[in-house]
PDB file of N, CA and C in Angstrom:
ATOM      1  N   UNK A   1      73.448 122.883 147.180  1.00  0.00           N
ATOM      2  CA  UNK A   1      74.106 123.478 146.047  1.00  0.00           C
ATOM      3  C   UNK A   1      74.122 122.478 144.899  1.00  0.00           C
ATOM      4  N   UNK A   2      73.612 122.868 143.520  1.00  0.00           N
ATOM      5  CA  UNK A   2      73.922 121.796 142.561  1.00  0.00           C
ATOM      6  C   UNK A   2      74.606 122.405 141.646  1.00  0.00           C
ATOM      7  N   UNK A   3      75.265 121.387 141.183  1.00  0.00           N
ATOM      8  CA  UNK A   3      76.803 121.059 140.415  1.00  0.00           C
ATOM      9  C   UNK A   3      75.729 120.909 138.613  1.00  0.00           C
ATOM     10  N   UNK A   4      76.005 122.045 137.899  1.00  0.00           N
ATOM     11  CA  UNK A   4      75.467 121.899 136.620  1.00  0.00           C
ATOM     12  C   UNK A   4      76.508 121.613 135.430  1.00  0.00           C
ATOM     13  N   UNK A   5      76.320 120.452 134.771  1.00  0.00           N
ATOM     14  CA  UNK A   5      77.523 120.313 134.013  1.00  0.00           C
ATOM     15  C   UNK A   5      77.748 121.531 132.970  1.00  0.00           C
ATOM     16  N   UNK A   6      79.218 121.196 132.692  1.00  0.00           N
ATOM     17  CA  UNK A   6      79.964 122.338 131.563  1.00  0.00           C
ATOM     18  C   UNK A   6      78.857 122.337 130.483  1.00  0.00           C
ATOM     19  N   UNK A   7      78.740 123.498 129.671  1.00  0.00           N
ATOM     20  CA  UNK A   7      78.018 123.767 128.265  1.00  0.00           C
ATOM     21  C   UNK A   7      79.014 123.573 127.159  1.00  0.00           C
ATOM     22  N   UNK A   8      78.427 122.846 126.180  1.00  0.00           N
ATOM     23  CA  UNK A   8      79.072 123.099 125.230  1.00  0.00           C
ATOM     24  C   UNK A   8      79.045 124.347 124.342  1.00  0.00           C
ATOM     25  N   UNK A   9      79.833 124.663 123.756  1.00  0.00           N
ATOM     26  CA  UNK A   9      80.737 126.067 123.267  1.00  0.00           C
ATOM     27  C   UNK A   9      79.392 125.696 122.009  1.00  0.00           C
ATOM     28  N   UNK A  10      78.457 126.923 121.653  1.00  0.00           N
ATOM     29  CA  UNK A  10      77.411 127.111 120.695  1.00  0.00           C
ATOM     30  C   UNK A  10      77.921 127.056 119.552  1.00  0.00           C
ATOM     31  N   UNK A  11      79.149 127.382 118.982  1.00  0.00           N
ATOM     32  CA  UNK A  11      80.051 127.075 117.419  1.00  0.00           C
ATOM     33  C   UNK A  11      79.911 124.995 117.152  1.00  0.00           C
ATOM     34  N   UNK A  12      80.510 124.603 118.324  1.00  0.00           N
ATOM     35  CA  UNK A  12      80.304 123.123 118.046  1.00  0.00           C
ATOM     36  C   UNK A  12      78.947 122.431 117.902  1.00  0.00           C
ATOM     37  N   UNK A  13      78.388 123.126 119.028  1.00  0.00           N
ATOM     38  CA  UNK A  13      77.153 122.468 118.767  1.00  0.00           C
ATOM     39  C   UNK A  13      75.894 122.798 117.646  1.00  0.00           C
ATOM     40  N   UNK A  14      76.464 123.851 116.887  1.00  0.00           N
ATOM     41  CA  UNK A  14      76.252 124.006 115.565  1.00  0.00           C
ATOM     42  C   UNK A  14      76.256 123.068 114.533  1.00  0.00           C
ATOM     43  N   UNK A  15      77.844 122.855 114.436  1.00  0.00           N
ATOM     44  CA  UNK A  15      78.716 122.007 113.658  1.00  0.00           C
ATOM     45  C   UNK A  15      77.848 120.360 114.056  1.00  0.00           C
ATOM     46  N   UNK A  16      77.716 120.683 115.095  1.00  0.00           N
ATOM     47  CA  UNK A  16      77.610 118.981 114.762  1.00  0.00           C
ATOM     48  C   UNK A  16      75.959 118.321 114.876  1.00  0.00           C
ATOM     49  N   UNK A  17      75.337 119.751 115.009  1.00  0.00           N
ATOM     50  CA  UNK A  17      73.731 119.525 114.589  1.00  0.00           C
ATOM     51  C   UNK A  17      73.645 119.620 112.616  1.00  0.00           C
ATOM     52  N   UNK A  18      74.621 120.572 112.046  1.00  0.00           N
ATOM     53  CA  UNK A  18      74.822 120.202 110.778  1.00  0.00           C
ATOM     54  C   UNK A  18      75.173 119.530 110.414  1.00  0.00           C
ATOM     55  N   UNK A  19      76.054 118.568 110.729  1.00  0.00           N
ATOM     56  CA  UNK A  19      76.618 117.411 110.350  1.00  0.00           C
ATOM     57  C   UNK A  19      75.714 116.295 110.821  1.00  0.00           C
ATOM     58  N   UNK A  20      74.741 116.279 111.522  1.00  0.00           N
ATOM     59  CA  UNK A  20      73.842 115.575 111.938  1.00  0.00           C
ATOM     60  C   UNK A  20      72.735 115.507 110.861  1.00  0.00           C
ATOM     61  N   UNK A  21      72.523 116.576 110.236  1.00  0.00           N
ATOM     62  CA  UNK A  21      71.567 116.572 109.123  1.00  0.00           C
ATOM     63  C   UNK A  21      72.079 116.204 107.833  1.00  0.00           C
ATOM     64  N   UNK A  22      73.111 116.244 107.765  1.00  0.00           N
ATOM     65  CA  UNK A  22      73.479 116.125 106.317  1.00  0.00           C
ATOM     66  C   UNK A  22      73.511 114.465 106.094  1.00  0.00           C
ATOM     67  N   UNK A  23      73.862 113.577 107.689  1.00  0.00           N
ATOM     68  CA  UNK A  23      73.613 112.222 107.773  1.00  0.00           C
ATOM     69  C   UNK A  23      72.045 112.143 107.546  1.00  0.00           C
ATOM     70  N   UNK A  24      71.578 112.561 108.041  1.00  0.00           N
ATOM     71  CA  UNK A  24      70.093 112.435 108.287  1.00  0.00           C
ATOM     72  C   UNK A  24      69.281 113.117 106.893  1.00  0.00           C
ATOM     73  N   UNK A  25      69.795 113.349 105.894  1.00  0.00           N
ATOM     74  CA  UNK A  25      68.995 113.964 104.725  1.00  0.00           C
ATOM     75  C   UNK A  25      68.195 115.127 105.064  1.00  0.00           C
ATOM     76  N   UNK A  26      68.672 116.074 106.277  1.00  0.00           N
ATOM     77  CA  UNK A  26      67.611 117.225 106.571  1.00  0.00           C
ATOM     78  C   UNK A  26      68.480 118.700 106.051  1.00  0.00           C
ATOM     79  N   UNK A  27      67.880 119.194 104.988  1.00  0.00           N
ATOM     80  CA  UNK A  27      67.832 120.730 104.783  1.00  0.00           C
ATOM     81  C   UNK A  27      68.369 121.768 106.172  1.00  0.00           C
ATOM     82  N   UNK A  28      69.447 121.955 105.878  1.00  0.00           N
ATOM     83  CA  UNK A  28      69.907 122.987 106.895  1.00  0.00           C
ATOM     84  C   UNK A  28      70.514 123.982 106.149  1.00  0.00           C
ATOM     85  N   UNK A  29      70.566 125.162 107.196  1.00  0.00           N
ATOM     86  CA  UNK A  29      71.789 126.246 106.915  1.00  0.00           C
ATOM     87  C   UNK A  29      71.758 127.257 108.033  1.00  0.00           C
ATOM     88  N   UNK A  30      72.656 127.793 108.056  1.00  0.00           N
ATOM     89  CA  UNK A  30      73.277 128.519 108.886  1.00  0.00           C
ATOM     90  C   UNK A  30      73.093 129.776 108.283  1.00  0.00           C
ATOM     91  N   UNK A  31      72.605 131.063 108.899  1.00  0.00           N
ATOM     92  CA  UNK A  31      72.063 131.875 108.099  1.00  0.00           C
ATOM     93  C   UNK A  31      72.325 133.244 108.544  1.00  0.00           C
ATOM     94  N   UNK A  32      72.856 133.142 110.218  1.00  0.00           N
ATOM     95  CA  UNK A  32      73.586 133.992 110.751  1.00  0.00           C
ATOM     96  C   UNK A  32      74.411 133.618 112.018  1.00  0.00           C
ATOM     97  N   UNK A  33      75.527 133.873 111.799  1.00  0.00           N
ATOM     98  CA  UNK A  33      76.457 133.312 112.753  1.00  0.00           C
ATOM     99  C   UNK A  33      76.741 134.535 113.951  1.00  0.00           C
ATOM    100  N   UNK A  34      76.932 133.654 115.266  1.00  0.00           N
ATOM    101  CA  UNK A  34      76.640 134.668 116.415  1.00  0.00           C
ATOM    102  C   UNK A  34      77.778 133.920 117.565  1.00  0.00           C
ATOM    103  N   UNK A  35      77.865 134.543 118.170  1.00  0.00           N
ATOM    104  CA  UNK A  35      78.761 134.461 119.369  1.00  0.00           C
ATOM    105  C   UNK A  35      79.379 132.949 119.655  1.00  0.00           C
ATOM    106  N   UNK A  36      80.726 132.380 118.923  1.00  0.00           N
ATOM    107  CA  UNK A  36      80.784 131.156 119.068  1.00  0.00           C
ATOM    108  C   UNK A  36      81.281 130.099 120.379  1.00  0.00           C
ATOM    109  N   UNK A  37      81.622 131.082 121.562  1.00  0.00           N
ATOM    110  CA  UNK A  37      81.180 130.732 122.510  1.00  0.00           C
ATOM    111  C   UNK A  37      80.052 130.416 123.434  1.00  0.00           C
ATOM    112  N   UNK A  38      79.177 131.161 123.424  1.00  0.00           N
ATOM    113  CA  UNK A  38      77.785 131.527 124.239  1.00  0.00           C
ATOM    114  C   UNK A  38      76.455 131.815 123.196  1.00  0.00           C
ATOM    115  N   UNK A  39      76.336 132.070 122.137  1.00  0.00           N
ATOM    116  CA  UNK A  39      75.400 133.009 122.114  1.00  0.00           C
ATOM    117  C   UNK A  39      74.298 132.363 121.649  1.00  0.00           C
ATOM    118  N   UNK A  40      73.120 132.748 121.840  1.00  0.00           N
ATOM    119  CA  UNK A  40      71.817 131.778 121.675  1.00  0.00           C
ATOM    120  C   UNK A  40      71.551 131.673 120.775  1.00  0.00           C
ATOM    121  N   UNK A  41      70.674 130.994 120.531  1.00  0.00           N
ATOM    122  CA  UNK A  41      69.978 130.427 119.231  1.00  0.00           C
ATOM    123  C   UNK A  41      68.845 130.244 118.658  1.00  0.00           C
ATOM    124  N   UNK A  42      68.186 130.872 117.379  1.00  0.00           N
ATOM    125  CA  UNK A  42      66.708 130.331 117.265  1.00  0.00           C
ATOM    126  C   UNK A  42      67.077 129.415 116.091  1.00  0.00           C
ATOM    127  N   UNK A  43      65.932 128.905 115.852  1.00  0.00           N
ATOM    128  CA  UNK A  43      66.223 127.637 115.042  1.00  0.00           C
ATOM    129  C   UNK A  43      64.403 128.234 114.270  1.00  0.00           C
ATOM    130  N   UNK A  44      64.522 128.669 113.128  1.00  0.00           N
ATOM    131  CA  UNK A  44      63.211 128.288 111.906  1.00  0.00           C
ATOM    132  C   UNK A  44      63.141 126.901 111.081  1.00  0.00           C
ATOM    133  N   UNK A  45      61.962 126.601 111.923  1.00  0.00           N
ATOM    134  CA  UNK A  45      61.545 124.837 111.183  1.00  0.00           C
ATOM    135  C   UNK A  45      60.358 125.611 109.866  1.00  0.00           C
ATOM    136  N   UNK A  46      60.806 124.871 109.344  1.00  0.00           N
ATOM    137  CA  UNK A  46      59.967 125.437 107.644  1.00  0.00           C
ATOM    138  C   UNK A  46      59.278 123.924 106.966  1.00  0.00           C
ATOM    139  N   UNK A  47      58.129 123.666 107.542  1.00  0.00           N
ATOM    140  CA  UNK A  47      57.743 122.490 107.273  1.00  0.00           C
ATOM    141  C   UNK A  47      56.492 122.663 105.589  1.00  0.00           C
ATOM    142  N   UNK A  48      57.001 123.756 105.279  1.00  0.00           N
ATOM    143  CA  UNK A  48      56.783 123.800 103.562  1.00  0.00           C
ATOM    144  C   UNK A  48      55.463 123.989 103.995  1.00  0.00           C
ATOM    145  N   UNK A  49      54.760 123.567 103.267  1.00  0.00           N
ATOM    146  CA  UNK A  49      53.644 123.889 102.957  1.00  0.00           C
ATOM    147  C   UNK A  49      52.485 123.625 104.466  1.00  0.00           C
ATOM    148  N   UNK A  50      52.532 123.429 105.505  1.00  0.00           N
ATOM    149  CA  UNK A  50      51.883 123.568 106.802  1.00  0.00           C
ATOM    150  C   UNK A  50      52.366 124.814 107.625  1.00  0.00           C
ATOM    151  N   UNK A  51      53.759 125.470 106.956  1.00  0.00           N
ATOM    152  CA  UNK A  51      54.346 126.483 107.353  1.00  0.00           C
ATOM    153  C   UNK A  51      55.818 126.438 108.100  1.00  0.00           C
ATOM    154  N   UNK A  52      55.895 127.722 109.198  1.00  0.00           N
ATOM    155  CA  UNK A  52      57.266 127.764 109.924  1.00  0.00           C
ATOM    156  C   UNK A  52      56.876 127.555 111.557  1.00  0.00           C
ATOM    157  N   UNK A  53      57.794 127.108 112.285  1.00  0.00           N
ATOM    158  CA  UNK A  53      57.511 127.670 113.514  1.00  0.00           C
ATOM    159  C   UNK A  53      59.498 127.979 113.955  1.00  0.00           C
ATOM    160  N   UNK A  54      58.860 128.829 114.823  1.00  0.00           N
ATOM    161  CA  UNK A  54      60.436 129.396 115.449  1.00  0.00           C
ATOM    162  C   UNK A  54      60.487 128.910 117.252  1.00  0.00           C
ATOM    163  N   UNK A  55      62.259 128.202 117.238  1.00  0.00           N
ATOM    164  CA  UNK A  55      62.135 127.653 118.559  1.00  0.00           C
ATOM    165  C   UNK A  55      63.213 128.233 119.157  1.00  0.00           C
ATOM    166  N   UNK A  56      63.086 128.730 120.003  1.00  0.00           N
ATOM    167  CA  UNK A  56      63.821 130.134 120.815  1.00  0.00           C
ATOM    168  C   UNK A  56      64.672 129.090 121.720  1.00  0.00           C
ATOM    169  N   UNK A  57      66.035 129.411 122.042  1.00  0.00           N
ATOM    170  CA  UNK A  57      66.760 127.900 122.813  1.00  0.00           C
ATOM    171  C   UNK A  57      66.659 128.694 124.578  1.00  0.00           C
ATOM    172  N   UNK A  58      66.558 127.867 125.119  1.00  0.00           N
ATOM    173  CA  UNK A  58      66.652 128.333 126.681  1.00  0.00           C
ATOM    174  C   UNK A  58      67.348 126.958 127.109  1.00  0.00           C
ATOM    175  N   UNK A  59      66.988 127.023 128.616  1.00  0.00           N
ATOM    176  CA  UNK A  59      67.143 126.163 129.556  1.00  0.00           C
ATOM    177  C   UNK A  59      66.298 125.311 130.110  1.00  0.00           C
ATOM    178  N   UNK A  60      66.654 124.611 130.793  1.00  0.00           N
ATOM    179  CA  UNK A  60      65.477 124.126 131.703  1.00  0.00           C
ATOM    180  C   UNK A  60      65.833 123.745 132.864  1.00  0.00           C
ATOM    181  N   UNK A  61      65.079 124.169 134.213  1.00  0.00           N
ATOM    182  CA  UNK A  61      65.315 124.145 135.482  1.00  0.00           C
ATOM    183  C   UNK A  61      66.617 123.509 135.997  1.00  0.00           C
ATOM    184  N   UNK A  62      66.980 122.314 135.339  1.00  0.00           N
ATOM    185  CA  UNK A  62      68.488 121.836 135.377  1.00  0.00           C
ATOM    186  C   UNK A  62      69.759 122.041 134.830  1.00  0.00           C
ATOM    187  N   UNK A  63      69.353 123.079 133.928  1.00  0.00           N
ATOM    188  CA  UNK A  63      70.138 123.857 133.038  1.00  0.00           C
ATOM    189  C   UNK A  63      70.601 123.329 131.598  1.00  0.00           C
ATOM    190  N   UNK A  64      69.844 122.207 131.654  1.00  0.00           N
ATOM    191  CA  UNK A  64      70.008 121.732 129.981  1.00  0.00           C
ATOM    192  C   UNK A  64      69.141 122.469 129.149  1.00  0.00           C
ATOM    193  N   UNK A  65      69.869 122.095 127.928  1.00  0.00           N
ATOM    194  CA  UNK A  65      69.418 123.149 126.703  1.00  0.00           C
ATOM    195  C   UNK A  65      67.597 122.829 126.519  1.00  0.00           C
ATOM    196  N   UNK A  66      66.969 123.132 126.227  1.00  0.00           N
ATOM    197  CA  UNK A  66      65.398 123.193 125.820  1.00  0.00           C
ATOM    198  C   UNK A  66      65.256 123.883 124.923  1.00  0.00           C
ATOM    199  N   UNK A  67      63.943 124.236 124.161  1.00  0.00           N
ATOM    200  CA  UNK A  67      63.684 125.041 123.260  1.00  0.00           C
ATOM    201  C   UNK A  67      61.494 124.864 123.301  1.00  0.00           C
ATOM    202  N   UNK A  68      61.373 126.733 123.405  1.00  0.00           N
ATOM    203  CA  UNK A  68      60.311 127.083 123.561  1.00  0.00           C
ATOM    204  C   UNK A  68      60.100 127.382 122.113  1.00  0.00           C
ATOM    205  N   UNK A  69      58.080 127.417 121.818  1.00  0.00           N
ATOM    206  CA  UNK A  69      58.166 127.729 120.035  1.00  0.00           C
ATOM    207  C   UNK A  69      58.165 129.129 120.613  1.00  0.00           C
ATOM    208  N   UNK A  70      58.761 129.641 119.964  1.00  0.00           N
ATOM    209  CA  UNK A  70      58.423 131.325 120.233  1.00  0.00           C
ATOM    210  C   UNK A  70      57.880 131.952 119.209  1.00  0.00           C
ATOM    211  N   UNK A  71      56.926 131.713 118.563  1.00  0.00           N
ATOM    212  CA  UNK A  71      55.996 132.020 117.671  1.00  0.00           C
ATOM    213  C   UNK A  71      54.350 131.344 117.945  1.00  0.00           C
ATOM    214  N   UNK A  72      54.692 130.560 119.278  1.00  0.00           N
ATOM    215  CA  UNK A  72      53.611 129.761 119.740  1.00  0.00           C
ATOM    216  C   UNK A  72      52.857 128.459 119.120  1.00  0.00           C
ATOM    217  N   UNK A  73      52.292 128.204 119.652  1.00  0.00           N
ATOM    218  CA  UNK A  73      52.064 126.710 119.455  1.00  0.00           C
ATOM    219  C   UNK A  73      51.705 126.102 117.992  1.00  0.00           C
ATOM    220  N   UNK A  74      50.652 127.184 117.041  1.00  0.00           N
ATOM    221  CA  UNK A  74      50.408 126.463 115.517  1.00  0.00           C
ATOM    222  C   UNK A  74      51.509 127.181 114.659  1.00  0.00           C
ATOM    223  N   UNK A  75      51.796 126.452 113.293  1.00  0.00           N
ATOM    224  CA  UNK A  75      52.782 127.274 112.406  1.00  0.00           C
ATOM    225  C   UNK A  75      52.122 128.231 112.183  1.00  0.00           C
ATOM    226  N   UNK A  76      52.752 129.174 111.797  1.00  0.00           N
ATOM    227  CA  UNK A  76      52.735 130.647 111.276  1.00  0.00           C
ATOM    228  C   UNK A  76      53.464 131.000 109.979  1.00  0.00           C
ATOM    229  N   UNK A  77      52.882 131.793 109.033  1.00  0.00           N
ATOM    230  CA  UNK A  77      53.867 132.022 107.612  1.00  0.00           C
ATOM    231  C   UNK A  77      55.330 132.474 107.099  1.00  0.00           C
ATOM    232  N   UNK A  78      55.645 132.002 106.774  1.00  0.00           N
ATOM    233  CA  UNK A  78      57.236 132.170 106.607  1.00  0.00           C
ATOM    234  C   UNK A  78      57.482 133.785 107.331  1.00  0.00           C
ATOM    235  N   UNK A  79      56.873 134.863 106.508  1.00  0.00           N
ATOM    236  CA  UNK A  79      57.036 136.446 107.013  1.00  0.00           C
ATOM    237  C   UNK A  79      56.786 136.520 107.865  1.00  0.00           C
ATOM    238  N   UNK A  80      56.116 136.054 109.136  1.00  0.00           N
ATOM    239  CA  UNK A  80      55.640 136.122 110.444  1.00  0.00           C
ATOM    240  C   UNK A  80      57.022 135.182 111.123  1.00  0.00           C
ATOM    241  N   UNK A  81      57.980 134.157 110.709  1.00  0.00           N
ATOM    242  CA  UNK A  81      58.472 133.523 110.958  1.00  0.00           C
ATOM    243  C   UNK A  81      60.043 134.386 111.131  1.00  0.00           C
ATOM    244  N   UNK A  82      60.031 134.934 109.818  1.00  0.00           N
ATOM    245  CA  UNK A  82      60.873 135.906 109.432  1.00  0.00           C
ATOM    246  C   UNK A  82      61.389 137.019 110.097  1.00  0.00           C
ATOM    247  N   UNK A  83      60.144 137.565 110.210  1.00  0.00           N
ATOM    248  CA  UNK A  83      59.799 139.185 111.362  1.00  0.00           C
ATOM    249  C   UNK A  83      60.151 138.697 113.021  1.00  0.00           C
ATOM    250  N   UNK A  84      59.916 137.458 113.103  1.00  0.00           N
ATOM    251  CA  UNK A  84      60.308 137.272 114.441  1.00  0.00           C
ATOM    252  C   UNK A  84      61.893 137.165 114.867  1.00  0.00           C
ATOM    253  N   UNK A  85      62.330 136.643 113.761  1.00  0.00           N
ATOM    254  CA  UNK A  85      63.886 136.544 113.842  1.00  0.00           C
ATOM    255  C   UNK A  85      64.993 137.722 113.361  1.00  0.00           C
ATOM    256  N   UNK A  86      63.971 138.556 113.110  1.00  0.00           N
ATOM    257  CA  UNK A  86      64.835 140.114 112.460  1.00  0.00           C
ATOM    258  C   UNK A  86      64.767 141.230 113.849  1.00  0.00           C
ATOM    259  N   UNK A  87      63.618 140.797 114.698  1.00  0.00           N
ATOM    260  CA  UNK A  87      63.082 141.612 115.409  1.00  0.00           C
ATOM    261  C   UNK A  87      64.404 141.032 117.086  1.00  0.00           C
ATOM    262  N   UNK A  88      64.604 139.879 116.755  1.00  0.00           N
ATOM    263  CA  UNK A  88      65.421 139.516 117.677  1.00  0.00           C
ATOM    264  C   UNK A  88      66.905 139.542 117.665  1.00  0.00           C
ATOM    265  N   UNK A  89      67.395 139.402 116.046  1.00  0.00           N
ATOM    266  CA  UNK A  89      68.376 139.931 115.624  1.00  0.00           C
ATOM    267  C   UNK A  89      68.860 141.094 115.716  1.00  0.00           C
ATOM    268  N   UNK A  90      67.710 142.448 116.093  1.00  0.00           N
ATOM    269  CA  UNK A  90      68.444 143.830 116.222  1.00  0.00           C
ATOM    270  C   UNK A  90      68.872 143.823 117.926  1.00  0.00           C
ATOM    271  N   UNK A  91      67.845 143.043 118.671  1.00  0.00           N
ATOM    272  CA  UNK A  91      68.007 143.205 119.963  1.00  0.00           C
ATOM    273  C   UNK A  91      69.352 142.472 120.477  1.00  0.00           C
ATOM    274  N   UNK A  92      70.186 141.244 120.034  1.00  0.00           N
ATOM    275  CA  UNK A  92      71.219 139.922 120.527  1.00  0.00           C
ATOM    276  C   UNK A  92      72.056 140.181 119.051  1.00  0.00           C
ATOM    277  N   UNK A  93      73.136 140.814 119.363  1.00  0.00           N
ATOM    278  CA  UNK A  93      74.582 140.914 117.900  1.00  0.00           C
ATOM    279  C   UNK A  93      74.832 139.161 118.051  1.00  0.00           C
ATOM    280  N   UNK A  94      74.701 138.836 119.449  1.00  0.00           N
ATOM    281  CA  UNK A  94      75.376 137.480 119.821  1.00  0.00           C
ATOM    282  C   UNK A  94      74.792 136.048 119.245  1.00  0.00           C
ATOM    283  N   UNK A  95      73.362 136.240 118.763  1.00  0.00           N
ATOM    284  CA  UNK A  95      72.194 135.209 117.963  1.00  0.00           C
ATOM    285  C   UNK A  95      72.681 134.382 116.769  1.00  0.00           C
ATOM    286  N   UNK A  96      72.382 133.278 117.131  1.00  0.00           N
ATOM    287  CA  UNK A  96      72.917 131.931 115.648  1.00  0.00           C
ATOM    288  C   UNK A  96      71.034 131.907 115.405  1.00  0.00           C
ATOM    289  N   UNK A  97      71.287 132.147 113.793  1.00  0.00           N
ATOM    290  CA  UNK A  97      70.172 131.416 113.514  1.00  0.00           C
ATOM    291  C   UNK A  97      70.497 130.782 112.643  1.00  0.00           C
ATOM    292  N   UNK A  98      69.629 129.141 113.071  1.00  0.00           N
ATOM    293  CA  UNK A  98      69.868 128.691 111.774  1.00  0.00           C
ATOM    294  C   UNK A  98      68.355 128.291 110.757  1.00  0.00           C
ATOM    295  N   UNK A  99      68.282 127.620 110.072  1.00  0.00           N
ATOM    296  CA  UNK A  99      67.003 127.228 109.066  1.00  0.00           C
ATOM    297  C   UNK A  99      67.411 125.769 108.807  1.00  0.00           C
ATOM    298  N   UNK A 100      65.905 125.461 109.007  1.00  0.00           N
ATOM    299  CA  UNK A 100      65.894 123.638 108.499  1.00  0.00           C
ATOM    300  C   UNK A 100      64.671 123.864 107.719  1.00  0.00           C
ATOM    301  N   UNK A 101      64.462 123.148 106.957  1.00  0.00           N
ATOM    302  CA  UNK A 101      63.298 122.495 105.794  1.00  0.00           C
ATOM    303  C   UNK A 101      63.591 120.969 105.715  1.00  0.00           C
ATOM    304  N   UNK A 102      62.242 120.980 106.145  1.00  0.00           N
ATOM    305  CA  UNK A 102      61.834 119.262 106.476  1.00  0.00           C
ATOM    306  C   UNK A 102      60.362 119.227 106.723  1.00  0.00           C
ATOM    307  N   UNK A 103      59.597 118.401 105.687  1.00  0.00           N
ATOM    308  CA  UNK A 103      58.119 118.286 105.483  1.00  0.00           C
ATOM    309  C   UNK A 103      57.721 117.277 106.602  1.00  0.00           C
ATOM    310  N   UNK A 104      58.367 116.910 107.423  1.00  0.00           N
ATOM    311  CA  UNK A 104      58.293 115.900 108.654  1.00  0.00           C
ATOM    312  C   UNK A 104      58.583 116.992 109.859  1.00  0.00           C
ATOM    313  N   UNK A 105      58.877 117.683 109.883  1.00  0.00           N
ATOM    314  CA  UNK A 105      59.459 118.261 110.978  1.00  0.00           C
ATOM    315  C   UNK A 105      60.478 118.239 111.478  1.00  0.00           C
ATOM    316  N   UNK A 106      61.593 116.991 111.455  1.00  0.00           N
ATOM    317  CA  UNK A 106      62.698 116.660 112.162  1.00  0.00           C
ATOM    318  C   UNK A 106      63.410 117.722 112.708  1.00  0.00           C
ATOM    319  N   UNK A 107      64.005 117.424 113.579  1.00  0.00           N
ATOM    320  CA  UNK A 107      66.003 118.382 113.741  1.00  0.00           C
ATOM    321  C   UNK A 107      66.895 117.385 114.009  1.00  0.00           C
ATOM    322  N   UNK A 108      67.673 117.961 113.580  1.00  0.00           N
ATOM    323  CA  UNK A 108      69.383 117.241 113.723  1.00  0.00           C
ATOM    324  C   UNK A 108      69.721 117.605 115.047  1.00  0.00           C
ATOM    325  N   UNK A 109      69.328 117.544 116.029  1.00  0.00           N
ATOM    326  CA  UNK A 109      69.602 117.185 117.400  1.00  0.00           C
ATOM    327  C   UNK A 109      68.042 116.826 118.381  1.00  0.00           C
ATOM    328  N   UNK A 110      68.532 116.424 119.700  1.00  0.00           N
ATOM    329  CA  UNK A 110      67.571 116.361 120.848  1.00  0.00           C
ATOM    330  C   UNK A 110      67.470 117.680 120.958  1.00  0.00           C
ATOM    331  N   UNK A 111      65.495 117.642 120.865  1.00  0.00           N
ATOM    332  CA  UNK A 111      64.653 118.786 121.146  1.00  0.00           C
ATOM    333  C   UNK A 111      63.833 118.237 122.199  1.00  0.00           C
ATOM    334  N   UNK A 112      64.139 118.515 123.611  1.00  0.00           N
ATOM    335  CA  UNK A 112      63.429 119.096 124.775  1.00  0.00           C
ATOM    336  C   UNK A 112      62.626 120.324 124.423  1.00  0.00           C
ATOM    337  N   UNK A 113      61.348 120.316 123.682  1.00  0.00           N
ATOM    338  CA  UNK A 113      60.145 121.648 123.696  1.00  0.00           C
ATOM    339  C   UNK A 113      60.015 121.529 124.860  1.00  0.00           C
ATOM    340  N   UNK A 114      59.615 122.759 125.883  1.00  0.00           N
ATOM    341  CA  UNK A 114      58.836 122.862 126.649  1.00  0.00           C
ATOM    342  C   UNK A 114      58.337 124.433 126.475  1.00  0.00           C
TER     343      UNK A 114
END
């Protein structure tokens, strides 16, 4: 039997991936707010002019947070970026999305892609 540690509550760990950027000089916003206990998250990286990619949050086998691109592996155009997060928005009331712009790519937290 394994023992998976507590999650943090998705409202904080919001808060303090924004407050992580605003140290860090990275373009954020919060663009729809969703279930501030539980509810998942995509995250649109908008790396300007190479494009967007969208990273869908999951798990990973140990139950820490990860994040898949869910738009797949090369950027894709903002409206393709867009359509993916409207299309997931009708399906989850419970969905945080947020938006970063950063010509580097960064995020204001540890990103486990897999």
């Amino acid at each position: 039997m394994s023992v998976t540690e507590p999650r943090l509550k998705t409202e904080i760990w919001i808060k303090a991936a924004v407050r992580r950027a605003s140290v860090e000089n990275i373009a954020i916003a919060v663009v729809r707010r969703g279930d501030p206990d539980g509810g998942a998250v995509l995250v649109k990286l908008n790396r300007l002019a190479q494009g967007c990619s969208v990273l869908a949050e999951t798990r990973d086998a140990g139950g820490a947070r990860a994040w898949l691109r869910a738009t797949g592996p090369a950027f894709v155009a903002e409206d393709v970026a867009d359509a993916y997060i409207a299309r997931n928005r009708k399906i989850d009331p419970d969905l945080w999305v947020i938006e970063i712009e950063d010509r580097e790519g960064r995020l204001p937290f540890d990103a486990k892609v897999i």
